[in-house]
Structure formats: C-alpha cells, structure tokens
C-alpha atoms as a PDB file:
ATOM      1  CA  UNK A   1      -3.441 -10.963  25.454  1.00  0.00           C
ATOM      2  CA  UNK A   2      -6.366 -11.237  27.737  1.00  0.00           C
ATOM      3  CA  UNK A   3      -6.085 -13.696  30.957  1.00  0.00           C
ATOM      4  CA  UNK A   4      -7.398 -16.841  29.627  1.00  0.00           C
ATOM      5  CA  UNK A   5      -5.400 -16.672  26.830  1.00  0.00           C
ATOM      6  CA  UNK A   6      -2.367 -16.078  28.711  1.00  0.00           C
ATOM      7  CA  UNK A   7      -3.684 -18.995  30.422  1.00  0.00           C
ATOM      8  CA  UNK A   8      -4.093 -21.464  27.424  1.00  0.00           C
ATOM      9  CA  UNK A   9      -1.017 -20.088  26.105  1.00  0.00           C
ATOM     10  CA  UNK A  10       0.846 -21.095  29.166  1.00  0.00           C
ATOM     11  CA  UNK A  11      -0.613 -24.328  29.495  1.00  0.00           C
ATOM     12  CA  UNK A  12       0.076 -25.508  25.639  1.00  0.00           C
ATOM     13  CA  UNK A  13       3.709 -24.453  25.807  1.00  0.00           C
ATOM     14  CA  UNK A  14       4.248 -26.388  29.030  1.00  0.00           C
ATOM     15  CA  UNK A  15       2.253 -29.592  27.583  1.00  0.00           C
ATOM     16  CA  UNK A  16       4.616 -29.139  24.466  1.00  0.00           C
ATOM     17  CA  UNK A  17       7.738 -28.867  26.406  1.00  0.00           C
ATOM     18  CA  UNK A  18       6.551 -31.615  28.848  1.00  0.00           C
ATOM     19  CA  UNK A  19       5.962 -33.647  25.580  1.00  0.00           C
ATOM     20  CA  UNK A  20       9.162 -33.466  24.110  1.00  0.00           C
ATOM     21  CA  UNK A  21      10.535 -34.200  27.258  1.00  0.00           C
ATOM     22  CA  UNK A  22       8.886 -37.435  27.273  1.00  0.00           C
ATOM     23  CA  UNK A  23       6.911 -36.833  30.273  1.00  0.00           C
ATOM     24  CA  UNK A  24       3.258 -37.772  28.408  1.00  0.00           C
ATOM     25  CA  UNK A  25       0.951 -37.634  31.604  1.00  0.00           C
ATOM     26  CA  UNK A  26       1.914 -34.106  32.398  1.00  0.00           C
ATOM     27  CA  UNK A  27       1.596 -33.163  28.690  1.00  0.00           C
ATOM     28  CA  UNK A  28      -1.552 -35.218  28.457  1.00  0.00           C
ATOM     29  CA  UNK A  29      -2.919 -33.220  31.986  1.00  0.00           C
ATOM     30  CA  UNK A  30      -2.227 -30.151  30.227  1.00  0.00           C
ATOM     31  CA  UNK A  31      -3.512 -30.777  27.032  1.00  0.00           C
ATOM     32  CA  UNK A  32      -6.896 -31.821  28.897  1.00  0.00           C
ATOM     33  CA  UNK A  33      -6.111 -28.135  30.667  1.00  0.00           C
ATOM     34  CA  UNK A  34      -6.021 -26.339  27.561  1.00  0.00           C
ATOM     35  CA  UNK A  35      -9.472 -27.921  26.356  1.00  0.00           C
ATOM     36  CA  UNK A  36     -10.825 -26.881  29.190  1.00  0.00           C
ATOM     37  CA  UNK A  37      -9.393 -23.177  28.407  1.00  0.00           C
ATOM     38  CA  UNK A  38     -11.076 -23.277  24.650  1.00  0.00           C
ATOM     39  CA  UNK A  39     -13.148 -26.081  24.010  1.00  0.00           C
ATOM     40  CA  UNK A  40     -13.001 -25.131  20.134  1.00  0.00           C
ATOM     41  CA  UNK A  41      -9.471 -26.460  20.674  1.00  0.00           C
ATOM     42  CA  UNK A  42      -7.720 -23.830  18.921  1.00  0.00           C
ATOM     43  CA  UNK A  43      -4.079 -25.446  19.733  1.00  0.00           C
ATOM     44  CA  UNK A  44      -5.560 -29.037  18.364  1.00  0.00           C
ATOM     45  CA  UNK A  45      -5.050 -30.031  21.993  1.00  0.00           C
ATOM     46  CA  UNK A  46      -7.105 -33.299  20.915  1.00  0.00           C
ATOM     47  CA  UNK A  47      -5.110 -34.053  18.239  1.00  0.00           C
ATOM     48  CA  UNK A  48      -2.043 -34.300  20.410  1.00  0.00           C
ATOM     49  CA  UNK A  49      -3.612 -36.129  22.669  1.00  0.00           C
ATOM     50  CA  UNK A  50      -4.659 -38.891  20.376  1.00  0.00           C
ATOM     51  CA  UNK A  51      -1.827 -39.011  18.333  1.00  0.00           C
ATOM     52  CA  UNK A  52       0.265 -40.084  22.218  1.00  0.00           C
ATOM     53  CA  UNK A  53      -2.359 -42.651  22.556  1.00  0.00           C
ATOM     54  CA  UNK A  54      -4.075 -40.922  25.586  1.00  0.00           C
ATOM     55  CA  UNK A  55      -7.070 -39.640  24.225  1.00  0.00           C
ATOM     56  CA  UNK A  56     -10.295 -40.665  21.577  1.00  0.00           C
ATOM     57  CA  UNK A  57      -9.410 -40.056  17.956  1.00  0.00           C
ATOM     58  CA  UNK A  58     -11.581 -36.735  16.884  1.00  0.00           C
ATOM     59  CA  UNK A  59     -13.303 -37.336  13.679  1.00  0.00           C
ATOM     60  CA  UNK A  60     -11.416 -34.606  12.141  1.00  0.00           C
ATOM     61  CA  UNK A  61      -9.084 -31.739  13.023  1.00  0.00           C
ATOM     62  CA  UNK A  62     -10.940 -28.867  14.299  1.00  0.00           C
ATOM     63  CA  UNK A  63     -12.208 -26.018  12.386  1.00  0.00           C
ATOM     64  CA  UNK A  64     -10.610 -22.747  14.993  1.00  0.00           C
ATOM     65  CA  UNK A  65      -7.086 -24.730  15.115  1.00  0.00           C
ATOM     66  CA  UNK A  66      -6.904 -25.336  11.062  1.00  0.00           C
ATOM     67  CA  UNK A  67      -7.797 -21.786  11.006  1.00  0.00           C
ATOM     68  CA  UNK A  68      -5.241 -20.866  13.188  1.00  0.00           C
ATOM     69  CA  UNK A  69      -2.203 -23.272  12.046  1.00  0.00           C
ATOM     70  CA  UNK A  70      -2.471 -22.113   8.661  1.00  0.00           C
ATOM     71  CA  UNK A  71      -2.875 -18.452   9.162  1.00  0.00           C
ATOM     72  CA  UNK A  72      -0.323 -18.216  11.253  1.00  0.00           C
ATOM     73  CA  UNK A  73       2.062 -20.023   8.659  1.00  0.00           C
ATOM     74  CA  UNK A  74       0.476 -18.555   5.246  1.00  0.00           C
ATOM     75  CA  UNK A  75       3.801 -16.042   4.730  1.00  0.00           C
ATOM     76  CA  UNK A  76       5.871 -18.657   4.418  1.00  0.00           C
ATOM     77  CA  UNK A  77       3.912 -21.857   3.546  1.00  0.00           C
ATOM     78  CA  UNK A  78       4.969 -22.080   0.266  1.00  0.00           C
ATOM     79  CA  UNK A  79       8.420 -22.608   1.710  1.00  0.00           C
ATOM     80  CA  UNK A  80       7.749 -24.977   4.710  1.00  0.00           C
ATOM     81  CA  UNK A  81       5.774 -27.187   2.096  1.00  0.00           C
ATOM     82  CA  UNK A  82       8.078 -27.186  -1.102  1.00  0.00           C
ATOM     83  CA  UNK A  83      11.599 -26.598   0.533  1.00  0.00           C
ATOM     84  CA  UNK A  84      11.355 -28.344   4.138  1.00  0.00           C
ATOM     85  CA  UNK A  85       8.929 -31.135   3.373  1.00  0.00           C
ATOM     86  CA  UNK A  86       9.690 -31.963  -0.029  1.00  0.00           C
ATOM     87  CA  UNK A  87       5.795 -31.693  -0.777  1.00  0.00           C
ATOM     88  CA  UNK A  88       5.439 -32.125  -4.284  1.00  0.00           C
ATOM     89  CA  UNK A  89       1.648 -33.582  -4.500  1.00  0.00           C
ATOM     90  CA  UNK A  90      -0.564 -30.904  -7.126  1.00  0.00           C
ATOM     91  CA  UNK A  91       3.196 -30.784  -9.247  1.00  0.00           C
ATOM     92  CA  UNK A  92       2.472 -34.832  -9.199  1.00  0.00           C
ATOM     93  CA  UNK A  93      -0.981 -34.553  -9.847  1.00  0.00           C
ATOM     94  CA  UNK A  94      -0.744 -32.173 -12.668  1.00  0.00           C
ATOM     95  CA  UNK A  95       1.879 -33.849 -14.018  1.00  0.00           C
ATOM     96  CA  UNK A  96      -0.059 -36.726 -14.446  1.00  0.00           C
ATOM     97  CA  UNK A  97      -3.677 -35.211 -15.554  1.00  0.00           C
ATOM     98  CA  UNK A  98      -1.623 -33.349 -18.779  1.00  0.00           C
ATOM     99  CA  UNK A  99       0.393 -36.653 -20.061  1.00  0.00           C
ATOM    100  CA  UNK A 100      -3.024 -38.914 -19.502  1.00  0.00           C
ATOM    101  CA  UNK A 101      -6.588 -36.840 -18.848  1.00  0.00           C
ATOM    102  CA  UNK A 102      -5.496 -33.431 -20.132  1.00  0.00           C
ATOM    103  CA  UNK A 103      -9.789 -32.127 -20.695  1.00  0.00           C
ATOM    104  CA  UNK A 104     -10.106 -29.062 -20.809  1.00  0.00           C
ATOM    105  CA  UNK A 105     -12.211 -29.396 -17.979  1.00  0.00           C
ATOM    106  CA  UNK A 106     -14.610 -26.520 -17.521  1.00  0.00           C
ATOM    107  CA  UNK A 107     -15.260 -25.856 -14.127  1.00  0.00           C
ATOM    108  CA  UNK A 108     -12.056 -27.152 -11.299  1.00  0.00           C
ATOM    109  CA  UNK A 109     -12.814 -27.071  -7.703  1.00  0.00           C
ATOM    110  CA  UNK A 110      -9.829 -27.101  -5.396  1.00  0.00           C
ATOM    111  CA  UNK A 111     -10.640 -27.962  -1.765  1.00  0.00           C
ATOM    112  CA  UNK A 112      -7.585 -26.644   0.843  1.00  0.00           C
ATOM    113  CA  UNK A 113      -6.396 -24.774  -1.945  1.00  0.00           C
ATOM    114  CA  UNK A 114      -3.927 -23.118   0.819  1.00  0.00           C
ATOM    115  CA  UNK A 115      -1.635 -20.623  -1.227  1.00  0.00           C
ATOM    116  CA  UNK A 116      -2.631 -21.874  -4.926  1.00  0.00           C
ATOM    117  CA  UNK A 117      -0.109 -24.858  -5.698  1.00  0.00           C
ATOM    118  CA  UNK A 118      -3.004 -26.840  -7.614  1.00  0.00           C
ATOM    119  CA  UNK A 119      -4.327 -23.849  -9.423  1.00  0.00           C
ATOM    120  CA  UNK A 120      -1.331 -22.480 -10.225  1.00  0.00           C
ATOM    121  CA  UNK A 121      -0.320 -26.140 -11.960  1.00  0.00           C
ATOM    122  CA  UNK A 122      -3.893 -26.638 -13.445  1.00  0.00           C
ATOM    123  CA  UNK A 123      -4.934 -23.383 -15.037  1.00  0.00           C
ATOM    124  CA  UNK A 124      -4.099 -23.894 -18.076  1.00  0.00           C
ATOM    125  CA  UNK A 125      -6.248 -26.926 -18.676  1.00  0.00           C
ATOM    126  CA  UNK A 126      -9.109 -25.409 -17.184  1.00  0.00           C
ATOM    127  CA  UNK A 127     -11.415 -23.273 -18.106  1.00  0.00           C
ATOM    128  CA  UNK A 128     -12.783 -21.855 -14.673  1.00  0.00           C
ATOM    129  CA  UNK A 129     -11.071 -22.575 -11.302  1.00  0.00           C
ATOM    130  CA  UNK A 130     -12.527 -21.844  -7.629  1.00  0.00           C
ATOM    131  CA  UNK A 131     -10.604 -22.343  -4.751  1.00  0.00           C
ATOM    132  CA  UNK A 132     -11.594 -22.672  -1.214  1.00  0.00           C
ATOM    133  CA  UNK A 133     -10.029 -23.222   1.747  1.00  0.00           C
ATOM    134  CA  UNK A 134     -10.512 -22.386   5.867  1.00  0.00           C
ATOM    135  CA  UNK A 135      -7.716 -20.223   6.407  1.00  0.00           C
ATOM    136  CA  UNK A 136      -8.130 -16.112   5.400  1.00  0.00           C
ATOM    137  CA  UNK A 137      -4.736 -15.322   5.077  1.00  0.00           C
ATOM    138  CA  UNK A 138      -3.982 -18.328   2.931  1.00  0.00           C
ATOM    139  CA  UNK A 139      -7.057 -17.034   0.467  1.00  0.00           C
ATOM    140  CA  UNK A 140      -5.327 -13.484   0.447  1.00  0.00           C
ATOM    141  CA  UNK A 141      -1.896 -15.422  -0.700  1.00  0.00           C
ATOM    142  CA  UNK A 142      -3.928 -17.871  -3.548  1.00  0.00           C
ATOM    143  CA  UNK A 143      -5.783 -14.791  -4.338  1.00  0.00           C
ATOM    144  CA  UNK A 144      -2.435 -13.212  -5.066  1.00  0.00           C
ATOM    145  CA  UNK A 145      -1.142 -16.059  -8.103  1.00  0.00           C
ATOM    146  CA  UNK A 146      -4.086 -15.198 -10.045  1.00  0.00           C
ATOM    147  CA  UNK A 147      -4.862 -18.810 -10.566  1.00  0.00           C
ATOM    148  CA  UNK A 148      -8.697 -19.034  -9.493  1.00  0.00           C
ATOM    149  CA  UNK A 149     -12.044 -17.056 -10.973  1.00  0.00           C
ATOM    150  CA  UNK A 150     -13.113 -17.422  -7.323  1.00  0.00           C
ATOM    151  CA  UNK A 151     -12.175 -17.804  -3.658  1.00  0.00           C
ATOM    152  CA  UNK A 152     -14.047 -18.400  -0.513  1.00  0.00           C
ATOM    153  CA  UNK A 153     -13.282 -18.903   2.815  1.00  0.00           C
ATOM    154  CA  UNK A 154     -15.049 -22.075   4.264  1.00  0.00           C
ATOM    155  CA  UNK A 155     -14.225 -25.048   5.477  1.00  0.00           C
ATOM    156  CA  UNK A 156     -14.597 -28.071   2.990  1.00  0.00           C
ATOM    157  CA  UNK A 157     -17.434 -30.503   3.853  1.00  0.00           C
ATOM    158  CA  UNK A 158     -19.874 -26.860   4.655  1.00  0.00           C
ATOM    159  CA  UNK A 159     -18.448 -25.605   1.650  1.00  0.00           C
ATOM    160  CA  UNK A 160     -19.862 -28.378  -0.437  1.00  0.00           C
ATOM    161  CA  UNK A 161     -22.818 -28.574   1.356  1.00  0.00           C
ATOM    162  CA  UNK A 162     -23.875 -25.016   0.636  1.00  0.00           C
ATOM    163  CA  UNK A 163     -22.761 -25.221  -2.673  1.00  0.00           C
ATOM    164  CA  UNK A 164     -24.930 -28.295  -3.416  1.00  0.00           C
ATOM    165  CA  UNK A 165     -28.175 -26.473  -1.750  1.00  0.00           C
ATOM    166  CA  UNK A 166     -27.978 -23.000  -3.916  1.00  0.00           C
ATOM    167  CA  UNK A 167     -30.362 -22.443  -6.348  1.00  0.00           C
ATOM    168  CA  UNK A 168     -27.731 -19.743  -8.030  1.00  0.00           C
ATOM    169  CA  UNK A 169     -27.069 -20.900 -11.409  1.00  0.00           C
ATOM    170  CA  UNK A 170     -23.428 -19.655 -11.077  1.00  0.00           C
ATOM    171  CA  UNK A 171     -23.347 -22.251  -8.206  1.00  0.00           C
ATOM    172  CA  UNK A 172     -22.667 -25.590 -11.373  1.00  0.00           C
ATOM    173  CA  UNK A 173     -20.943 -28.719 -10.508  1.00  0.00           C
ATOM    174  CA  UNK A 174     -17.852 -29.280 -11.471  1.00  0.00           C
ATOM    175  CA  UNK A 175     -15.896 -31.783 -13.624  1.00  0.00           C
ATOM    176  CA  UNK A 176     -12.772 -31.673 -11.739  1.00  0.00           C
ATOM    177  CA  UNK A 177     -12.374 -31.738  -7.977  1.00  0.00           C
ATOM    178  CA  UNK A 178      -9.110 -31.919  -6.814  1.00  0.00           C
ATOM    179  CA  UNK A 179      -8.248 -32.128  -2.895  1.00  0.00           C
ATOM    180  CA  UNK A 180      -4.445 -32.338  -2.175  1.00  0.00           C
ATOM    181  CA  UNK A 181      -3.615 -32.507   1.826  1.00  0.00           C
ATOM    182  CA  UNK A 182      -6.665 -32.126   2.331  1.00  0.00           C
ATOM    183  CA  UNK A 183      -7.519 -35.749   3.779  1.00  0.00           C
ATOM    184  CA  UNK A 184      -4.604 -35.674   6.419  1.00  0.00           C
ATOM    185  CA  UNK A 185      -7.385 -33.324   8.599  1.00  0.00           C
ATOM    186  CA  UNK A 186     -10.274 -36.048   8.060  1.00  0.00           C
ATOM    187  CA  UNK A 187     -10.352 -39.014   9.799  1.00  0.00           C
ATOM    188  CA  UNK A 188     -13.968 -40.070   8.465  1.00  0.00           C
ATOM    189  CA  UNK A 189     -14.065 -39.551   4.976  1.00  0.00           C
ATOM    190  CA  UNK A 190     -17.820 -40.151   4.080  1.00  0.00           C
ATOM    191  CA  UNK A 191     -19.085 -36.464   4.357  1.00  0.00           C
ATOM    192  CA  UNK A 192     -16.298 -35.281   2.328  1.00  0.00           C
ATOM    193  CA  UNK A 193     -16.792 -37.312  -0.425  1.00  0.00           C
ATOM    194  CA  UNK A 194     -20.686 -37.176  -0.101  1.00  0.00           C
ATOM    195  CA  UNK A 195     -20.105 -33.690  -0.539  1.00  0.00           C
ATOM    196  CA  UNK A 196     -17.667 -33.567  -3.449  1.00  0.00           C
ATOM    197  CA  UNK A 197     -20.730 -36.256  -4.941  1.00  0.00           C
ATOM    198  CA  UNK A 198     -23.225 -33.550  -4.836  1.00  0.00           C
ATOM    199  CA  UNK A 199     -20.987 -31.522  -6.477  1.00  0.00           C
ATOM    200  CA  UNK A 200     -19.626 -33.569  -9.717  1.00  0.00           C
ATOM    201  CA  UNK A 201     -21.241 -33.755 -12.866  1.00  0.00           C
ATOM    202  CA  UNK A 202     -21.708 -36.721 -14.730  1.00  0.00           C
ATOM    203  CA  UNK A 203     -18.636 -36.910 -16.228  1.00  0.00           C
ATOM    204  CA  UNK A 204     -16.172 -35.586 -13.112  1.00  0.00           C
ATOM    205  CA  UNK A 205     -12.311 -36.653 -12.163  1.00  0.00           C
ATOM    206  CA  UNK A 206     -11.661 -36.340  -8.488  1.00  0.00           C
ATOM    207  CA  UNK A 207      -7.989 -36.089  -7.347  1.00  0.00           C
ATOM    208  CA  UNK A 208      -7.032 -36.676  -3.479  1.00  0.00           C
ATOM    209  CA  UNK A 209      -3.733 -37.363  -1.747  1.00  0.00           C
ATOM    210  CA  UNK A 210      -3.687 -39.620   1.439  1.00  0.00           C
ATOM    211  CA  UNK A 211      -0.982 -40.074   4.154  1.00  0.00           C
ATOM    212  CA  UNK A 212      -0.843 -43.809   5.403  1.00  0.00           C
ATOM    213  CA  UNK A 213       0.917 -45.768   7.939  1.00  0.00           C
ATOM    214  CA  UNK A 214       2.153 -49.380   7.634  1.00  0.00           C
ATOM    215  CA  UNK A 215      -0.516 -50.912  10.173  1.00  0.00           C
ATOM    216  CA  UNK A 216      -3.506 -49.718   7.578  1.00  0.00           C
ATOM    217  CA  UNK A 217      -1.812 -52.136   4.806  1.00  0.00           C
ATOM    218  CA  UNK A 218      -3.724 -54.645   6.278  1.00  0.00           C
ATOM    219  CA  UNK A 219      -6.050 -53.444   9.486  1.00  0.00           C
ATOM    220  CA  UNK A 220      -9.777 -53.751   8.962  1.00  0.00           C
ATOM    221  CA  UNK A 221      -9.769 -49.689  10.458  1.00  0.00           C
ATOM    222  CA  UNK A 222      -9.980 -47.425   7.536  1.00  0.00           C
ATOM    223  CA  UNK A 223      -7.745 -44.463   8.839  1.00  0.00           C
ATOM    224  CA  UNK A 224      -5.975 -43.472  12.253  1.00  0.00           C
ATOM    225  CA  UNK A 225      -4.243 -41.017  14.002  1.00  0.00           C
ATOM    226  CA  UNK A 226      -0.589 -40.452  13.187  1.00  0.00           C
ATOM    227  CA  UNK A 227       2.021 -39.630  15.519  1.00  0.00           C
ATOM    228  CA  UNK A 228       2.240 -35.870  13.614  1.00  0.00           C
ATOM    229  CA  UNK A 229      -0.831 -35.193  14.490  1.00  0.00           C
ATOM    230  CA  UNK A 230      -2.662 -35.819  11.227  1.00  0.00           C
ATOM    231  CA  UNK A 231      -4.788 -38.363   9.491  1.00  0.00           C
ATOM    232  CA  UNK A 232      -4.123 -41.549   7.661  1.00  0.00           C
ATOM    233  CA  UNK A 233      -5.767 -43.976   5.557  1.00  0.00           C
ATOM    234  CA  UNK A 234      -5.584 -47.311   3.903  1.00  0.00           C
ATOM    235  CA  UNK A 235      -5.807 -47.543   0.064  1.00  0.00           C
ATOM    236  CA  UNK A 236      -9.119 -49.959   0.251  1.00  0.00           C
ATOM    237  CA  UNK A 237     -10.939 -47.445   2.342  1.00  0.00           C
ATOM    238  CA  UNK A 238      -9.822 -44.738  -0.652  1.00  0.00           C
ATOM    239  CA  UNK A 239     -11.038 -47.038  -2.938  1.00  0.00           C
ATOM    240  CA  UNK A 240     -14.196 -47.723  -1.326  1.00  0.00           C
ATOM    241  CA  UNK A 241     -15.197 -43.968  -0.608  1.00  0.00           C
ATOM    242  CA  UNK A 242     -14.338 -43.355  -4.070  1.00  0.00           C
ATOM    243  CA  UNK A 243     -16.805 -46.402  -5.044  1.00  0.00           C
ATOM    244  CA  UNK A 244     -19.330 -45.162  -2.445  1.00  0.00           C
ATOM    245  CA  UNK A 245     -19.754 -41.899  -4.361  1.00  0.00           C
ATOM    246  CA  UNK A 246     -20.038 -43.500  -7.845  1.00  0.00           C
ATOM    247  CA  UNK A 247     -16.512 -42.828  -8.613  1.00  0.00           C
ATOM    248  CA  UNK A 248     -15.313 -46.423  -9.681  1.00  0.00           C
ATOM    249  CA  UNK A 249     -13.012 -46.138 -12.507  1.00  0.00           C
ATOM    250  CA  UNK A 250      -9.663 -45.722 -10.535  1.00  0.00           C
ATOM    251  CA  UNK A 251      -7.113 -44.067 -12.796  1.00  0.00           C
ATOM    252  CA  UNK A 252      -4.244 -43.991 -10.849  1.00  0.00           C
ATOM    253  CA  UNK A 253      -3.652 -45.094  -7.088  1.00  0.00           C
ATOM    254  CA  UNK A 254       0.427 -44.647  -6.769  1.00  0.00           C
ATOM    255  CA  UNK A 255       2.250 -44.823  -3.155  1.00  0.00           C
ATOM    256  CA  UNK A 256       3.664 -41.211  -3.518  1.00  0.00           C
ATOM    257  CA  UNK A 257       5.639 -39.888  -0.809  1.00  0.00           C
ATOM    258  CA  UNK A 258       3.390 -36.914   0.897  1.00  0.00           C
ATOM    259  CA  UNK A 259       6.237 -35.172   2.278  1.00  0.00           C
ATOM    260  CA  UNK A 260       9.144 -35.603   5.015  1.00  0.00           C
ATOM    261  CA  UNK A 261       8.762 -35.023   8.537  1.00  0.00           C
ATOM    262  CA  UNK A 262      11.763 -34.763  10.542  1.00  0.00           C
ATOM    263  CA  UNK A 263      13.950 -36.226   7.533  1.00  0.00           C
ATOM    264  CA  UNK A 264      12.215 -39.268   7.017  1.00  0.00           C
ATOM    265  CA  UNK A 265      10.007 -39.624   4.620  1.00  0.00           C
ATOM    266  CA  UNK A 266       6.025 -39.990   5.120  1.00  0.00           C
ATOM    267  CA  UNK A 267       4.083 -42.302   2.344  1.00  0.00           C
ATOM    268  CA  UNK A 268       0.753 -42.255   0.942  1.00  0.00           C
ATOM    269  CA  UNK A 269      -1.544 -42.050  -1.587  1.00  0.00           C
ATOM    270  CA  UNK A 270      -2.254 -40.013  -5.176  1.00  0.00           C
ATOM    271  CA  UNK A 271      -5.494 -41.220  -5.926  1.00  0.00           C
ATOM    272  CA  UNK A 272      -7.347 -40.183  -9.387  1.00  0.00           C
ATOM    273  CA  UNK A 273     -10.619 -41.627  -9.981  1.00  0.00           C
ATOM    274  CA  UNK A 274     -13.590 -41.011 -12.644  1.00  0.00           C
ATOM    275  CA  UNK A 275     -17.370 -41.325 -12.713  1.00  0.00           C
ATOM    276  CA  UNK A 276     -18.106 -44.322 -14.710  1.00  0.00           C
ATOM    277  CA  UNK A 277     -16.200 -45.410 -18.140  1.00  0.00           C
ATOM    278  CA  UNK A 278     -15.676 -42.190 -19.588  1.00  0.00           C
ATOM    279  CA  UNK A 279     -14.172 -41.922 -23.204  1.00  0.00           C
ATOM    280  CA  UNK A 280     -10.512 -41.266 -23.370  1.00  0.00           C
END
C-alpha cells in the first residue's frame, strides 16, 4: 500500500471508530480528510457524512466506492444478503411475476444484477437475460449461475445510455427490466428511469424495490439519505417516475420489508409497473 493510501486508510478507520464512538465532528473532520485523500470517494466518505446530518446529500452513491463495496464482499454476498439481512426481494418479485404476469418475456434486463438472484429466479420465463452491474467480481460470480446470455460491467444509468445510442441490432429493448436494490444507491431517480425508458419496448414490465423511511409517508421531498448510508424514497415519487416514463399501469406497489439492519427490520417498496393497458 502506497503512502496516500495508507493515508486514507488511516483516516477512514479513525472517522469510523470516532463515529461509533459518538464523537461526529471528529468523524465528520475525517471524513472531509479522506475526500480530500480520493476525491472519487472510494470509502463513500460523503455518504457517511450525509447520512450524520453534516454534509449535502450526493445525488447518488459514487461509482469507485460501489465498485469497491461490492467487490470486496462478492465471495460471500450471497450470504450477507439472504442469511444476515433476510433479503428476499427478486424471490418476491418472481414469485409474484409467475402467479400474475408469467410472459414469456423475450428479452430481461437486470440492472445491479450483483451475484444473479433475479436471473437465477427469472430464467425460466424468459427467453434471453442480460445482466449488468458495476462491480467485476460480482459479474465473475453471476457469470458463474449460468442465468444470463450476457454480462457487462457498467454502471446502470451509462449502461442504458449506451445501450439506447447503439446502432447494433443485437443492442433491442427489452420487455422486462427488473432493478432490485438497485434504487437504495440513487437518490434522484429521473436518469435511471429515463434510461430504462429508452430501453423498453412498447409493451415492457419494469420491476424496482425501494427502501423508505417514515418521514417520506408524507414529506413533499421525494427520497433522502438514510442513517445506513443508502437511499430512500416515498411511494408517490415511485409512482410518479414510473408515470414520468410512460409506465402508468401500476401492478403491484406492496410495503415489503427490504432487509434487516442491525435486527430491525428496514421497509420499502416492490414496485411492478407496465407500459399502458396491456392484455392480461
């Protein structure tokens, strides 16, 4: 490890210790310390700080520490997810698409697809999957289930947007987009779902999952900062991004719990919505 590392490294552990200790201005000083360090924020020193109320909400968690949280954890995510936080989301979702909107569908897009939960569920009522998500080593694990006809490693909302400009033929929309903790890491939804727009045929179902905290029940703010350093939302501004992007037939919107965090439970959203009135 090379001297500035040593140096962020030094500073994050002794914001995170200083943290837990409940001493939040030295934490917060050396949070602002480790920015300084790597202003790509690959410890999601930003996050931390806005999720103690001392710094300005980023629109979204950063591209080098996604990258780096979930390559560090791909071994055992599968574990963490299912076993520690009870995260049951693409079971829920599939669970739901086979009893009510079983297709086939042709082409399935899974944004975060992490290790391959969604695919894994959804391959047999789909004809072609892809799966992308930021993290390398969680690509080599979903790669390893066998689920998807293709994997890249991207982040979501460039994903989409490079998909959308191609002028390969192999590069078709799809009729089912599904993005499960994935919205936890947005705070700003429109460019997502712009993106997942200019990627839906006619005729697509788009499934997302959203964490949510009691003040969004009734704030006029769409989504904040929670103190886990992730992303929630309210279930109107689901619904409107969903309308915003022509998706206005809402299937299902059911409080789910996401997952638990330190025992207690954390509640959101399973959202399913279609393009129009499609035919049953």
């Amino acid at each position: 490890m090379n001297g500035s590392a040593d140096a962020l490294a030094e500073a994050y552990n002794g914001a995170l210790a200083h943290e837990k200790a409940g001493r939040r201005d030295e934490a917060a000083a050396l949070y602002r310390r480790c920015l300084e360090l790597a202003p790509s924020d690959p410890c999601g020193a930003a996050m931390r700080l806005a999720s103690m109320g001392l710094g300005p909400a980023p629109d979204r968690a950063g591209d080098a520490y996604m990258a780096t949280l979930f390559d560090q954890v791909a071994d055992r995510f599968d574990h963490i997810l299912t076993e520690e936080l009870g995260y049951a989301v693409p079971m829920q979702a599939a669970e739901w698409l086979k009893a009510h909107r079983a297709g086939p569908y042709d082409r399935l897009l899974d944004l975060g697809c992490g290790t391959g939960l969604s695919g894994m569920m959804l391959e047999d009522i789909c004809a072609h999957a892809t799966g992308v998500d930021i993290s390398e080593q969680m690509v080599e694990k979903a790669d390893e289930r066998a689920a998807y006809d293709e994997l890249y490693i991207n982040e979501a909302v460039h994903f989409l947007e490079e998909w959308a400009k191609s002028a390969d033929p192999a590069h078709a929309p799809f009729d089912l987009i599904v993005a499960t903790d994935v919205l936890p890491y947005f705070g700003p939804l429109e460019a997502l779902f712009d993106g997942i727009a200019a990627n839906a045929t006619a005729k697509c179902r788009l499934v997302v999952s959203a964490e949510t905290l009691p003040e969004l029940a009734s704030a006029d703010a769409g989504w904040s900062v929670t103190p886990h350093q992730r992303f929630a939302h309210s279930a109107a501004y689901l619904e409107a991004m969903c309308a915003r992007i022509g998706f206005s037939e809402i299937e299902l919107r059911q409080p789910i719990t996401v997952r638990h965090e330190e025992g207690a439970p954390i509640p959101g959203f399973l959202v399913i919505a279609a393009r129009g009135q499609l035919g049953r």
